[in-house]
N, C-alpha and C. Protein backbone atom coordinates (compact mmCIF):
# COMPACT_ATOMS: atom_id res chain seq x y z
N UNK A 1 -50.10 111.25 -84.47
CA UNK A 1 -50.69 110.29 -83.65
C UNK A 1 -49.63 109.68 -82.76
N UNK A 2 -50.55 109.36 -81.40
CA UNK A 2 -49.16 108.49 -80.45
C UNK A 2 -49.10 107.38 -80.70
N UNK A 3 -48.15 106.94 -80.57
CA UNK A 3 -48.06 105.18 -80.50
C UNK A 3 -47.68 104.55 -78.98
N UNK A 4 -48.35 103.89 -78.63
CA UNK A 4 -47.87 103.29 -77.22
C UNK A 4 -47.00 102.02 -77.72
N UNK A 5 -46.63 101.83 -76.60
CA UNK A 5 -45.57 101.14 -76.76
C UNK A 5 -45.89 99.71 -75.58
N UNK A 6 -46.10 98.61 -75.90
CA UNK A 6 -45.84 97.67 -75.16
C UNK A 6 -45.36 97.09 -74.54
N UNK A 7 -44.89 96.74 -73.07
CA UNK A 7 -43.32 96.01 -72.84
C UNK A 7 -44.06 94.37 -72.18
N UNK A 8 -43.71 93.74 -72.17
CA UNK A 8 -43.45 92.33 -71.97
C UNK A 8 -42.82 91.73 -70.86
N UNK A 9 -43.33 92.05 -69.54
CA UNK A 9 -43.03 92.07 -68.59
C UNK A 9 -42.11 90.89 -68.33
N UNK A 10 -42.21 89.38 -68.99
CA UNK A 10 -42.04 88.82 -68.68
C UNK A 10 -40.27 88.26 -69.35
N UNK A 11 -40.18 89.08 -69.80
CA UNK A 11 -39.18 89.39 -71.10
C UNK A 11 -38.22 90.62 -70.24
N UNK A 12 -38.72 91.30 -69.58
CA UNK A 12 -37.53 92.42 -69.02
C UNK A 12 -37.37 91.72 -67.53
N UNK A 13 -36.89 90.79 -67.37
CA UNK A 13 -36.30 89.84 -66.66
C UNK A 13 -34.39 90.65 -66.20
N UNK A 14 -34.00 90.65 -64.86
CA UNK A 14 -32.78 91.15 -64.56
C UNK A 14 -31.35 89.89 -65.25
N UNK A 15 -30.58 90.21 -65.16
CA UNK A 15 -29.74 88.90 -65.73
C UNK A 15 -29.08 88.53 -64.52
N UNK A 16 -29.02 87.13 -64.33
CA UNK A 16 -28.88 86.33 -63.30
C UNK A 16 -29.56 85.75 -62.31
N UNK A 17 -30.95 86.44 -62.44
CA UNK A 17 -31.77 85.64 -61.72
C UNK A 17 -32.60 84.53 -62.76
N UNK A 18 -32.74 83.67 -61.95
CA UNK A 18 -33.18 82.04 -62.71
C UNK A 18 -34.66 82.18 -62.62
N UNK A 19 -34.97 81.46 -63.70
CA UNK A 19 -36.59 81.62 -64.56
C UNK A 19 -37.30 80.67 -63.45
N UNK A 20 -38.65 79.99 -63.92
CA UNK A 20 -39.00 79.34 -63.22
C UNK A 20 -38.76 77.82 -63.48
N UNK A 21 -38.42 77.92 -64.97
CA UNK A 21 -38.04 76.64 -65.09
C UNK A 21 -36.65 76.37 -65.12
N UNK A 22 -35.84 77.14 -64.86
CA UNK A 22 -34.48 76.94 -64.44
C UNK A 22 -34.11 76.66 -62.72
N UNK A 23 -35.33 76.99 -62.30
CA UNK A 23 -35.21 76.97 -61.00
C UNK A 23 -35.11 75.62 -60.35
N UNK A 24 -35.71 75.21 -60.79
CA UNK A 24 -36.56 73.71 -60.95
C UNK A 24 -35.45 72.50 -61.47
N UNK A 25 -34.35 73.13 -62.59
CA UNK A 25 -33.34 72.31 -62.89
C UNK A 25 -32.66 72.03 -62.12
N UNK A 26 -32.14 73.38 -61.51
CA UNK A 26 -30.76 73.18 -60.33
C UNK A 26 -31.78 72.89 -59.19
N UNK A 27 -32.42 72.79 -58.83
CA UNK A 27 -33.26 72.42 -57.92
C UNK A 27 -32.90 70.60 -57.45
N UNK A 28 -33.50 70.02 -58.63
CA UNK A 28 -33.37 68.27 -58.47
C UNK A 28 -31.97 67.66 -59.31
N UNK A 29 -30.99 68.56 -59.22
CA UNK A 29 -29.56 68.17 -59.64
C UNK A 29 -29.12 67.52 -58.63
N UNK A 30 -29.40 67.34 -57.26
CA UNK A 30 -28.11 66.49 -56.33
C UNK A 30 -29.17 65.58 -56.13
N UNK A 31 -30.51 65.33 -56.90
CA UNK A 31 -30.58 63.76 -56.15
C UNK A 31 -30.28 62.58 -56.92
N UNK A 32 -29.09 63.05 -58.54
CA UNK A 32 -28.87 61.60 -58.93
C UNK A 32 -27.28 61.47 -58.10
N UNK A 33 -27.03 62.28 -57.15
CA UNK A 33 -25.93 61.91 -56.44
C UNK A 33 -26.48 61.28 -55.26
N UNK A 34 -27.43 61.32 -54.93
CA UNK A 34 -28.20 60.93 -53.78
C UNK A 34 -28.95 59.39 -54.16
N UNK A 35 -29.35 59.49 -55.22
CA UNK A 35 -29.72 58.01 -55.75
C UNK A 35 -28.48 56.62 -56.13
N UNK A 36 -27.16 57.74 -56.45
CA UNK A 36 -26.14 56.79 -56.78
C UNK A 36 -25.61 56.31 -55.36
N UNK A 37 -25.27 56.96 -54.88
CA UNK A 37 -24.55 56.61 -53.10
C UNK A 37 -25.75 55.88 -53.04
N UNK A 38 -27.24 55.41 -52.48
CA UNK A 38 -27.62 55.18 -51.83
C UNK A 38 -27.73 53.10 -52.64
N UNK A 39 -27.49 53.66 -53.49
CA UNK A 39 -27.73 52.07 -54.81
C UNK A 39 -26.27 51.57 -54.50
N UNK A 40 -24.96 52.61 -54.29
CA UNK A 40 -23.83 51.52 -54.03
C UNK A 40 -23.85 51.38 -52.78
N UNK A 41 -24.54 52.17 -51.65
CA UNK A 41 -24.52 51.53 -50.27
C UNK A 41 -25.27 50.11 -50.32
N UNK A 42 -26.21 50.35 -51.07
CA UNK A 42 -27.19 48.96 -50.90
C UNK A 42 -26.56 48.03 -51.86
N UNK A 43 -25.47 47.91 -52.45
CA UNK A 43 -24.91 47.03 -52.91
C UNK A 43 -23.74 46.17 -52.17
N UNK A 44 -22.93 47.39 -51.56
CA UNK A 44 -22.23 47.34 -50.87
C UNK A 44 -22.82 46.19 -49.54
N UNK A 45 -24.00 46.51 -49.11
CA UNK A 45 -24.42 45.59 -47.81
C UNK A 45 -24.66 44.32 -48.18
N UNK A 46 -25.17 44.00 -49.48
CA UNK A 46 -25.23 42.78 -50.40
C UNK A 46 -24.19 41.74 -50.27
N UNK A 47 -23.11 42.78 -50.65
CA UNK A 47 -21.79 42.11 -51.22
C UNK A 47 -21.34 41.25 -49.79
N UNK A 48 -21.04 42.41 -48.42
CA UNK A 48 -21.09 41.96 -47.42
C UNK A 48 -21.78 40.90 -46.88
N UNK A 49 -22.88 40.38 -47.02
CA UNK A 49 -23.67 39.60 -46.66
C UNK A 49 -23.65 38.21 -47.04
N UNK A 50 -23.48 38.68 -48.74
CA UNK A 50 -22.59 37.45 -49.60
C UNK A 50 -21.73 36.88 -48.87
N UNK A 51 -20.69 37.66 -48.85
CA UNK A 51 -19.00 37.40 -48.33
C UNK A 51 -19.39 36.73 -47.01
N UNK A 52 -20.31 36.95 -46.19
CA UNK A 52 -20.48 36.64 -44.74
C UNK A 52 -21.06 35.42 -44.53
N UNK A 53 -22.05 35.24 -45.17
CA UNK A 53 -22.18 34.01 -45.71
C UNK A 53 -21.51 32.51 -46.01
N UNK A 54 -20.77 33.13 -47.19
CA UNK A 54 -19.70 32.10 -47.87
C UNK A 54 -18.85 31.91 -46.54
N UNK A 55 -18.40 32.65 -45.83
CA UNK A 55 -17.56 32.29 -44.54
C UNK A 55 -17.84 31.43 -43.62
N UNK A 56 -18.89 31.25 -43.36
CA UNK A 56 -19.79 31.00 -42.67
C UNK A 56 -20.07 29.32 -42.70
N UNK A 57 -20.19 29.06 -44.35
CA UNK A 57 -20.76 28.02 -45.08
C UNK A 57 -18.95 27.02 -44.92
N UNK A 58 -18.23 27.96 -45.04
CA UNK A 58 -16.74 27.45 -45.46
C UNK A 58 -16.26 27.19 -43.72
N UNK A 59 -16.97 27.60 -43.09
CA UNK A 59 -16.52 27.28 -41.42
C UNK A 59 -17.41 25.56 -41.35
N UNK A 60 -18.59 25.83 -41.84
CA UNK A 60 -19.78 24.75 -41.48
C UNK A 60 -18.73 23.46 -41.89
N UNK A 61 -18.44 23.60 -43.22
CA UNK A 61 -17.97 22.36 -44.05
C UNK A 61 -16.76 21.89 -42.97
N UNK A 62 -15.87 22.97 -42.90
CA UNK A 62 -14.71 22.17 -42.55
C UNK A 62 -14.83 21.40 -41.37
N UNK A 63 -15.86 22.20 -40.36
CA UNK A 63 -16.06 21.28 -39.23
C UNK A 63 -16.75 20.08 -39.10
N UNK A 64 -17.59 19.86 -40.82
CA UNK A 64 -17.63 18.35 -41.01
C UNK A 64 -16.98 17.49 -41.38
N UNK A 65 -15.89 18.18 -42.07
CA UNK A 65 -14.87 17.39 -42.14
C UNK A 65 -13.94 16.92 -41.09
N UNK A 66 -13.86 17.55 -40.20
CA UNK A 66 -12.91 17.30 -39.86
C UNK A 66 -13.28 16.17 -38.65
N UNK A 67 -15.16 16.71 -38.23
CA UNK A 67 -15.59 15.50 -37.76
C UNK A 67 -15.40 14.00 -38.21
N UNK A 68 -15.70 14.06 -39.91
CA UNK A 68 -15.79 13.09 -40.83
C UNK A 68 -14.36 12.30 -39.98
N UNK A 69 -13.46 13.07 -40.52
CA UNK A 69 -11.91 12.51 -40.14
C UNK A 69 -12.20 11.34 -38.67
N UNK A 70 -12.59 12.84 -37.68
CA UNK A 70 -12.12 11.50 -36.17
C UNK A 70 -13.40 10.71 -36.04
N UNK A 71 -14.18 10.51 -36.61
CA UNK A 71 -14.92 9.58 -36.48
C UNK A 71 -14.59 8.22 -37.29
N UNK A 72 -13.86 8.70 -38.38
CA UNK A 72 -13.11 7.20 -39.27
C UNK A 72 -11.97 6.52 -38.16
N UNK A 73 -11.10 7.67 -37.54
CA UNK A 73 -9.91 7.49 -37.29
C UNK A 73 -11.00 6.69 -35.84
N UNK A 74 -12.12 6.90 -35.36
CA UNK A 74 -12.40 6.11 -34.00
C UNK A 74 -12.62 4.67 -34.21
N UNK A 75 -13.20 5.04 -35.58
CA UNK A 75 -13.74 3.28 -35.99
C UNK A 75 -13.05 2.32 -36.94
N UNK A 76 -11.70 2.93 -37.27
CA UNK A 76 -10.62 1.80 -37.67
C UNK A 76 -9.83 1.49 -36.39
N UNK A 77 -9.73 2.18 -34.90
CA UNK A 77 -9.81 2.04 -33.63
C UNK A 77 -10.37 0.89 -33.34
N UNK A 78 -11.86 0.73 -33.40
CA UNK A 78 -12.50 -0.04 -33.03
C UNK A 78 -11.78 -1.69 -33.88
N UNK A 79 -12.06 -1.59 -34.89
CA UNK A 79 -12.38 -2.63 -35.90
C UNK A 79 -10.42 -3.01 -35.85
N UNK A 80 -9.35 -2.71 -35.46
CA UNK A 80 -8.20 -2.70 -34.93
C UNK A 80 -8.15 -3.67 -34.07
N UNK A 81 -9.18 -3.30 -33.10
CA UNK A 81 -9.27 -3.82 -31.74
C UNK A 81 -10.13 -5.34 -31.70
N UNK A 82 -11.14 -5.08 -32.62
CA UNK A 82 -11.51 -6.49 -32.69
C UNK A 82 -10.83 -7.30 -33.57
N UNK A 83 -10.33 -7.18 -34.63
CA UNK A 83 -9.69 -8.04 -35.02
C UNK A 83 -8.78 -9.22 -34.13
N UNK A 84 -7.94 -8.12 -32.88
CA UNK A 84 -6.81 -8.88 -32.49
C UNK A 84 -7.57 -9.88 -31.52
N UNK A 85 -8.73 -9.23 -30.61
CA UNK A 85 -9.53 -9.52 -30.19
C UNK A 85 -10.52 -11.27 -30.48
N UNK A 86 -10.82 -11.09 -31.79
CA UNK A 86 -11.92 -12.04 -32.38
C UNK A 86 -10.58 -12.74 -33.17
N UNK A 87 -9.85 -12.41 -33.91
CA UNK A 87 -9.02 -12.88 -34.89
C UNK A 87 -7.66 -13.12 -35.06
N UNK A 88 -7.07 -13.27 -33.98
CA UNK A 88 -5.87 -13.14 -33.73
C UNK A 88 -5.01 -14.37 -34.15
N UNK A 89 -4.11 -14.47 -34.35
CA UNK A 89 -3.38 -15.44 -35.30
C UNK A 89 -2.97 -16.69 -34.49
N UNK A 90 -2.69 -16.19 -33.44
CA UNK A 90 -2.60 -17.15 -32.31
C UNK A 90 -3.66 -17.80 -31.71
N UNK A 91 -4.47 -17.77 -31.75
CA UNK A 91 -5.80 -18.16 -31.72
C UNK A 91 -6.81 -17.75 -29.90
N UNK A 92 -6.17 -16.76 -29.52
CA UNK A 92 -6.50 -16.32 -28.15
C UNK A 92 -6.38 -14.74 -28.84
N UNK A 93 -7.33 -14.30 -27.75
CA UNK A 93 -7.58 -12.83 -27.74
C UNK A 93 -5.95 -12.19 -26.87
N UNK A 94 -5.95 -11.42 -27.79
CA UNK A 94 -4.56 -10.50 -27.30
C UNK A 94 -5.30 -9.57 -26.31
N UNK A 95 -6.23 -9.28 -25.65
CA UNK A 95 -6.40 -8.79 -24.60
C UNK A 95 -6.46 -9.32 -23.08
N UNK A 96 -6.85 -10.57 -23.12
CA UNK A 96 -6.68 -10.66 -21.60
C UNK A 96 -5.74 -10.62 -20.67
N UNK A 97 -6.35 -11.34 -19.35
CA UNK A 97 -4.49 -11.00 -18.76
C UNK A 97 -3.10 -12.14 -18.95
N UNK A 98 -4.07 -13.35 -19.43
CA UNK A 98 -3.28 -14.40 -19.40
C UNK A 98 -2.44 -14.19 -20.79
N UNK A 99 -2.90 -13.42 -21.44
CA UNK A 99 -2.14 -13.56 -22.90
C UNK A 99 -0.75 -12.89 -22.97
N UNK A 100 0.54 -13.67 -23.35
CA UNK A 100 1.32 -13.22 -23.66
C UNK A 100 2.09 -12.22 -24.57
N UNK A 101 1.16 -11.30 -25.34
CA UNK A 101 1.00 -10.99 -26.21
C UNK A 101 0.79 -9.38 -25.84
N UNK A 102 2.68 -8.48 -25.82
CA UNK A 102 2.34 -7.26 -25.54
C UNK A 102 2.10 -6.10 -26.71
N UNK A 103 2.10 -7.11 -27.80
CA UNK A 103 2.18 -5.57 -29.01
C UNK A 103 1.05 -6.00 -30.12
N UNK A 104 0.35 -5.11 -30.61
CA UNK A 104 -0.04 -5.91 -32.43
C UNK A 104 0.00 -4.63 -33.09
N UNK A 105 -0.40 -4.80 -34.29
CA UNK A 105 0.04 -4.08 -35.60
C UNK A 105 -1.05 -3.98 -36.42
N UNK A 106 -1.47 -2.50 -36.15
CA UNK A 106 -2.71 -2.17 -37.21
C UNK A 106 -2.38 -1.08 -37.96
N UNK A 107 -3.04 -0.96 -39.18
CA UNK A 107 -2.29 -0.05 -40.35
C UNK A 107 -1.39 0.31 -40.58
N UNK A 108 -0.25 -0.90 -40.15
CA UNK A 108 0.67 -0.88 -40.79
C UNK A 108 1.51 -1.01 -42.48
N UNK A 109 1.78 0.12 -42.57
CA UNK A 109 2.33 -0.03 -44.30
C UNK A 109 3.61 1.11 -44.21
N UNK A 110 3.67 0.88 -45.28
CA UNK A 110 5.25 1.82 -45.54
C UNK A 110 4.90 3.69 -45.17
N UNK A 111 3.88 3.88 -45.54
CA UNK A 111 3.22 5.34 -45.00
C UNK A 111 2.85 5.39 -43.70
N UNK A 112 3.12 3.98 -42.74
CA UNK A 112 2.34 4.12 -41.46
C UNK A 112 3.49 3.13 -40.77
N UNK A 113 4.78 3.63 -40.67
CA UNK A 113 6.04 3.01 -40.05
C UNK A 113 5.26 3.02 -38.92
N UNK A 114 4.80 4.01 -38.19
CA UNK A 114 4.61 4.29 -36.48
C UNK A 114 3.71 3.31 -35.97
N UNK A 115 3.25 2.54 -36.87
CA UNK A 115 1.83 1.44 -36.54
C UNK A 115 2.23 -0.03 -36.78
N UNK A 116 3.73 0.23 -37.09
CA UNK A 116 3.65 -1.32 -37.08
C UNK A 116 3.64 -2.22 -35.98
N UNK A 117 3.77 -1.82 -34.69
CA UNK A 117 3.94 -2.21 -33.14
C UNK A 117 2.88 -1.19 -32.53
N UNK A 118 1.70 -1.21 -32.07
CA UNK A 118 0.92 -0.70 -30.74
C UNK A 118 1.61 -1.71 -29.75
N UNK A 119 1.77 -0.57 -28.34
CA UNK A 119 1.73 -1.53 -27.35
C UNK A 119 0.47 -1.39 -26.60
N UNK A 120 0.43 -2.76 -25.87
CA UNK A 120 -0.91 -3.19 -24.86
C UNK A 120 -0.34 -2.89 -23.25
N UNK A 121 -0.51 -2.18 -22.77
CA UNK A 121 -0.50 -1.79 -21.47
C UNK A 121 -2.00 -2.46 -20.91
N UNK A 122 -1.83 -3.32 -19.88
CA UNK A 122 -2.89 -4.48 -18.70
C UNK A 122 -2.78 -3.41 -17.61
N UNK A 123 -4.68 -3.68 -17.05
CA UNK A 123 -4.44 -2.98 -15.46
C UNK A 123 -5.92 -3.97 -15.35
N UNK A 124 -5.75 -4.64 -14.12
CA UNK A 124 -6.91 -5.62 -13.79
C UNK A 124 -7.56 -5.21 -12.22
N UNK A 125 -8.67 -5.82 -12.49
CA UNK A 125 -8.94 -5.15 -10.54
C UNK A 125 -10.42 -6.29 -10.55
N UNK A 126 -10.39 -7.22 -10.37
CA UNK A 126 -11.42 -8.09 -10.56
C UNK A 126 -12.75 -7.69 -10.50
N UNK A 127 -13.28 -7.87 -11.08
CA UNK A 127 -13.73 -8.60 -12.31
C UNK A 127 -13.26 -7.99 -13.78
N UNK A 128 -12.41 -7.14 -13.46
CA UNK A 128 -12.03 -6.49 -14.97
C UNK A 128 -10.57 -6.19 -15.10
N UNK A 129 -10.68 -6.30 -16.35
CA UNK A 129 -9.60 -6.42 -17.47
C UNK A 129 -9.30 -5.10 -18.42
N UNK A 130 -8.40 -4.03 -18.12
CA UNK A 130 -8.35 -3.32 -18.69
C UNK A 130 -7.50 -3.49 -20.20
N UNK A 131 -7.51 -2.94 -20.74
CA UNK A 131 -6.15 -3.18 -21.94
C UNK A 131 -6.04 -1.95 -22.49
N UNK A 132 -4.91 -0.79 -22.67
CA UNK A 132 -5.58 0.12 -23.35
C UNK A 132 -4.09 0.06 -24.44
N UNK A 133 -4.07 0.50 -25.89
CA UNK A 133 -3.41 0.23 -26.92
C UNK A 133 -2.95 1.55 -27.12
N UNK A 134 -1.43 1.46 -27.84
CA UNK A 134 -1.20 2.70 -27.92
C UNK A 134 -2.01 3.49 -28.66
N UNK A 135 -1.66 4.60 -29.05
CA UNK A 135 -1.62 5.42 -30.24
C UNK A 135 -1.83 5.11 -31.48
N UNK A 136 -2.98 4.92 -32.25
CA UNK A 136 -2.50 4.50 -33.41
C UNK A 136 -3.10 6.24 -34.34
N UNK A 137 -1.83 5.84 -35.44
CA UNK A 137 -1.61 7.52 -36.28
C UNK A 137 -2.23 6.82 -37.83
N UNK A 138 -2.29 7.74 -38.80
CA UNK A 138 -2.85 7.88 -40.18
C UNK A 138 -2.14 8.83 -40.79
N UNK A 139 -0.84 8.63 -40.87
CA UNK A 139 -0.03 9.09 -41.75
C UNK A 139 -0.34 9.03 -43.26
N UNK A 140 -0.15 9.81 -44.12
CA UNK A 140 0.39 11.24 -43.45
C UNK A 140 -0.39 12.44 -43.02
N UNK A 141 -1.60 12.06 -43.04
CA UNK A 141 -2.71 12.94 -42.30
C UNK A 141 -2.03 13.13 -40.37
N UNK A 142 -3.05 14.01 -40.22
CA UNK A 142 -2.88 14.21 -38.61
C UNK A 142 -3.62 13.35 -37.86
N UNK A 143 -4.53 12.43 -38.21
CA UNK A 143 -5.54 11.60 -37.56
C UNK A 143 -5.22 10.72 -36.48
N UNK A 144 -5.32 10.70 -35.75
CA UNK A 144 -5.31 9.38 -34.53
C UNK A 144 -6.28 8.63 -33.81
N UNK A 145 -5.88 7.77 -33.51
CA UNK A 145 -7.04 7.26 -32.25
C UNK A 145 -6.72 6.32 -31.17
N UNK A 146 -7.10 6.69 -30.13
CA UNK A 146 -6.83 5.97 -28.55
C UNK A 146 -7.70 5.22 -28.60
N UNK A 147 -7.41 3.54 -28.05
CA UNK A 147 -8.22 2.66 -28.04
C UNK A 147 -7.89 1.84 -26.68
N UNK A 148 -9.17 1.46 -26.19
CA UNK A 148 -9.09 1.02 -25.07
C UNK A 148 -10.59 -0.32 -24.75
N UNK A 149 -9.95 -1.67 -24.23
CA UNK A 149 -10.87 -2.66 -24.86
C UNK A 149 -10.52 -3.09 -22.82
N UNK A 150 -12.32 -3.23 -22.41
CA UNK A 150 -12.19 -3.74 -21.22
C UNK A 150 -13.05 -4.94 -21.11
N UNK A 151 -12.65 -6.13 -20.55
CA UNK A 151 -13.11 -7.13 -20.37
C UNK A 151 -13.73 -7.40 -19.03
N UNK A 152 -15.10 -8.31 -19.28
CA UNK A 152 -15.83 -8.38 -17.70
C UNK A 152 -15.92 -9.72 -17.26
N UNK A 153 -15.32 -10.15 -16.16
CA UNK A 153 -15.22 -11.69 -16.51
C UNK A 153 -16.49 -11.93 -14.94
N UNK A 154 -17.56 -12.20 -15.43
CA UNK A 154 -18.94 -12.00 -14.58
C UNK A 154 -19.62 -13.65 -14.63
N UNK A 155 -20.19 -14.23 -14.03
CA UNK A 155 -20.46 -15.86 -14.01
C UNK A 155 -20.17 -16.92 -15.17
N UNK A 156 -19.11 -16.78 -15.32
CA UNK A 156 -18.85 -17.70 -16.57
C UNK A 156 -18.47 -16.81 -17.76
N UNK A 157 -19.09 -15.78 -17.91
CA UNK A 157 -19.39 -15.43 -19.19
C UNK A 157 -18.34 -13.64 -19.30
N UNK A 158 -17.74 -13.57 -20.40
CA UNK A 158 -16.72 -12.25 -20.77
C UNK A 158 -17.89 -11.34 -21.20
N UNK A 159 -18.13 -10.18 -21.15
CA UNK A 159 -18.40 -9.28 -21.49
C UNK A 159 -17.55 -8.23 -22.29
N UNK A 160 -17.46 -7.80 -23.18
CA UNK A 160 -15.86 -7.10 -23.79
C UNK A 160 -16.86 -5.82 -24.42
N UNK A 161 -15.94 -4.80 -23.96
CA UNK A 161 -16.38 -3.29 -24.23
C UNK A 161 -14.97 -2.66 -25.22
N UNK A 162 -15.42 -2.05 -26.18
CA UNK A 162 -13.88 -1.73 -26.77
C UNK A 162 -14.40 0.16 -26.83
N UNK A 163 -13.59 0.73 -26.69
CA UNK A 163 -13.72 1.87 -27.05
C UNK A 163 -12.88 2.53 -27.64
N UNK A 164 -13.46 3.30 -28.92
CA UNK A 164 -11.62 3.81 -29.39
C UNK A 164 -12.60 5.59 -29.55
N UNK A 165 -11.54 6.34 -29.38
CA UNK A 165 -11.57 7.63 -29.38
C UNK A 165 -11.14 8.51 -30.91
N UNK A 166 -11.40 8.68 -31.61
CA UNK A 166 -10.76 9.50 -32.64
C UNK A 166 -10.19 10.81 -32.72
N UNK A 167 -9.27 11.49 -33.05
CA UNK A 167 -9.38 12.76 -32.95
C UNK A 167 -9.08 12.80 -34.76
N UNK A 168 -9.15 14.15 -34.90
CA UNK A 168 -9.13 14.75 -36.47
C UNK A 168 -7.97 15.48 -36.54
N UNK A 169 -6.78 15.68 -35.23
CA UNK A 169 -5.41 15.96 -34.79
C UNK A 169 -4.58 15.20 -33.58
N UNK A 170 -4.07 14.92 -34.02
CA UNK A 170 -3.50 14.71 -32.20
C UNK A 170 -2.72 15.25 -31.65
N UNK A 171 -2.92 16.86 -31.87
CA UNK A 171 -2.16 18.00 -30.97
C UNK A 171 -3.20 18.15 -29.93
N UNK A 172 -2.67 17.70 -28.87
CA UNK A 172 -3.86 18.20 -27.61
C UNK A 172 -4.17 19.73 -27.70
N UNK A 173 -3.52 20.79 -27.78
CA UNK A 173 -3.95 21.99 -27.65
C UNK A 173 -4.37 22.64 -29.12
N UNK A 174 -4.99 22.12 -30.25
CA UNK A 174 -5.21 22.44 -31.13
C UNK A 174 -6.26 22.97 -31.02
N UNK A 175 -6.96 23.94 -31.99
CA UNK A 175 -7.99 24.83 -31.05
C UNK A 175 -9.20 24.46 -31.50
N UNK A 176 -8.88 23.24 -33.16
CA UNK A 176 -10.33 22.85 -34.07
C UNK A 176 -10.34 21.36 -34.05
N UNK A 177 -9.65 20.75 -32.69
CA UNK A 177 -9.68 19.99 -32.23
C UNK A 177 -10.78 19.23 -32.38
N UNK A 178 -11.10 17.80 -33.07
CA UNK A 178 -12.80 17.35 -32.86
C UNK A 178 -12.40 15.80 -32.28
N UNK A 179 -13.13 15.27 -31.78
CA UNK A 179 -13.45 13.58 -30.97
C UNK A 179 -14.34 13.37 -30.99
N UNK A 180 -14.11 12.27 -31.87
CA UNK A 180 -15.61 11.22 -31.73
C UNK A 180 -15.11 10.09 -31.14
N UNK A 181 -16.39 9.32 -30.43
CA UNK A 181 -16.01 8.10 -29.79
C UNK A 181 -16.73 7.13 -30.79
N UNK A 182 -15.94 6.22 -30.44
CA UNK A 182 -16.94 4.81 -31.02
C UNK A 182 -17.18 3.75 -29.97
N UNK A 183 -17.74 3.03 -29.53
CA UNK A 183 -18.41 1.89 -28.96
C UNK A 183 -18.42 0.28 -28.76
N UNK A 184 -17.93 -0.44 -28.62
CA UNK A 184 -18.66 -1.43 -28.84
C UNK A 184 -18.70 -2.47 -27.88
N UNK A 185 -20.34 -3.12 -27.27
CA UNK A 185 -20.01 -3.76 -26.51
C UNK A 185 -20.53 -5.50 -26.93
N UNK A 186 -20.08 -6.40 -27.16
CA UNK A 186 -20.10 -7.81 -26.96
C UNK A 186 -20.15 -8.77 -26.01
């Protein structure tokens, strides 16, 4: 008797060619390289954004500070100015023109040698009274402030404007330079 013989088609396979489910393996092998790059790019833009941010926030602050600064330095200016003004020891305002009185002394202390003498420079042109005071500094900070107090001598009655200027440096060409003014009229 014959015997046939069966073959298994699927079984006499050549060697080196890939099955169907091997095909399929190497197939979706590069997209956990494709998933990793694309998770540290998107981290990467994060991080950036962070960082850009915080810069950002650290620019905001300082320029309130530094506002903070010349706006103090305008209004111990001011309050300088009235004192000598309203309160003066001599009992006359150290601003007008009649007053003999070319220097005074505000924040003066051992940290603020440069303040123990402002001078008063007068310029008049009727009806007004200029006065403008030196420099006064805030050692040992960089702070300053220009102050300048004008008087209106109008039917009887003074009108007095003081203005002091602050800066948060007093390098004129500084580039984060800030000025505030202060005001005041009586």
């Amino acid at each position: 008797m014959m015997t046939l013989k069966t073959f298994n088609l699927k079984s006499r396979r050549k060697v080196g060619t890939p099955t169907e489910s091997s095909r399929l393996k190497t197939d979706s092998s590069g997209i956990a390289i494709y998933i990793a790059i694309t998770i540290t790019g998107a981290l990467v833009l994060v991080s950036f954004a962070i960082v850009s941010l915080a810069l950002k926030q650290i620019n905001i602050s300082s320029a309130g500070r530094d506002s903070q600064a010349a706006f103090y330095a305008a209004d111990s200016g001011v309050e300088c100015a009235l004192f000598w003004d309203a309160k003066n020891p001599n009992g006359q305002t150290a601003f007008s023109t009649s007053s003999p009185q070319t220097t005074v002394s505000c924040n003066a202390d051992t940290s603020n040698p440069a303040n123990a003498t402002l001078s008063i420079t007068r310029s008049s042109s009727w009806p007004y009274a200029t006065s403008t005071l030196g420099r006064m500094n805030f050692s040992p900070r960089a702070y300053c402030a220009d102050i300048q107090v004008i008087k209106n001598y109008t039917g009887g009655s003074v009108q007095t404007t003081i203005e002091s200027r602050g800066y948060n440096t007093c390098l004129a060409n500084a580039t984060r330079r800030v000025e505030r003014a202060v005001r005041v009229d009586y």
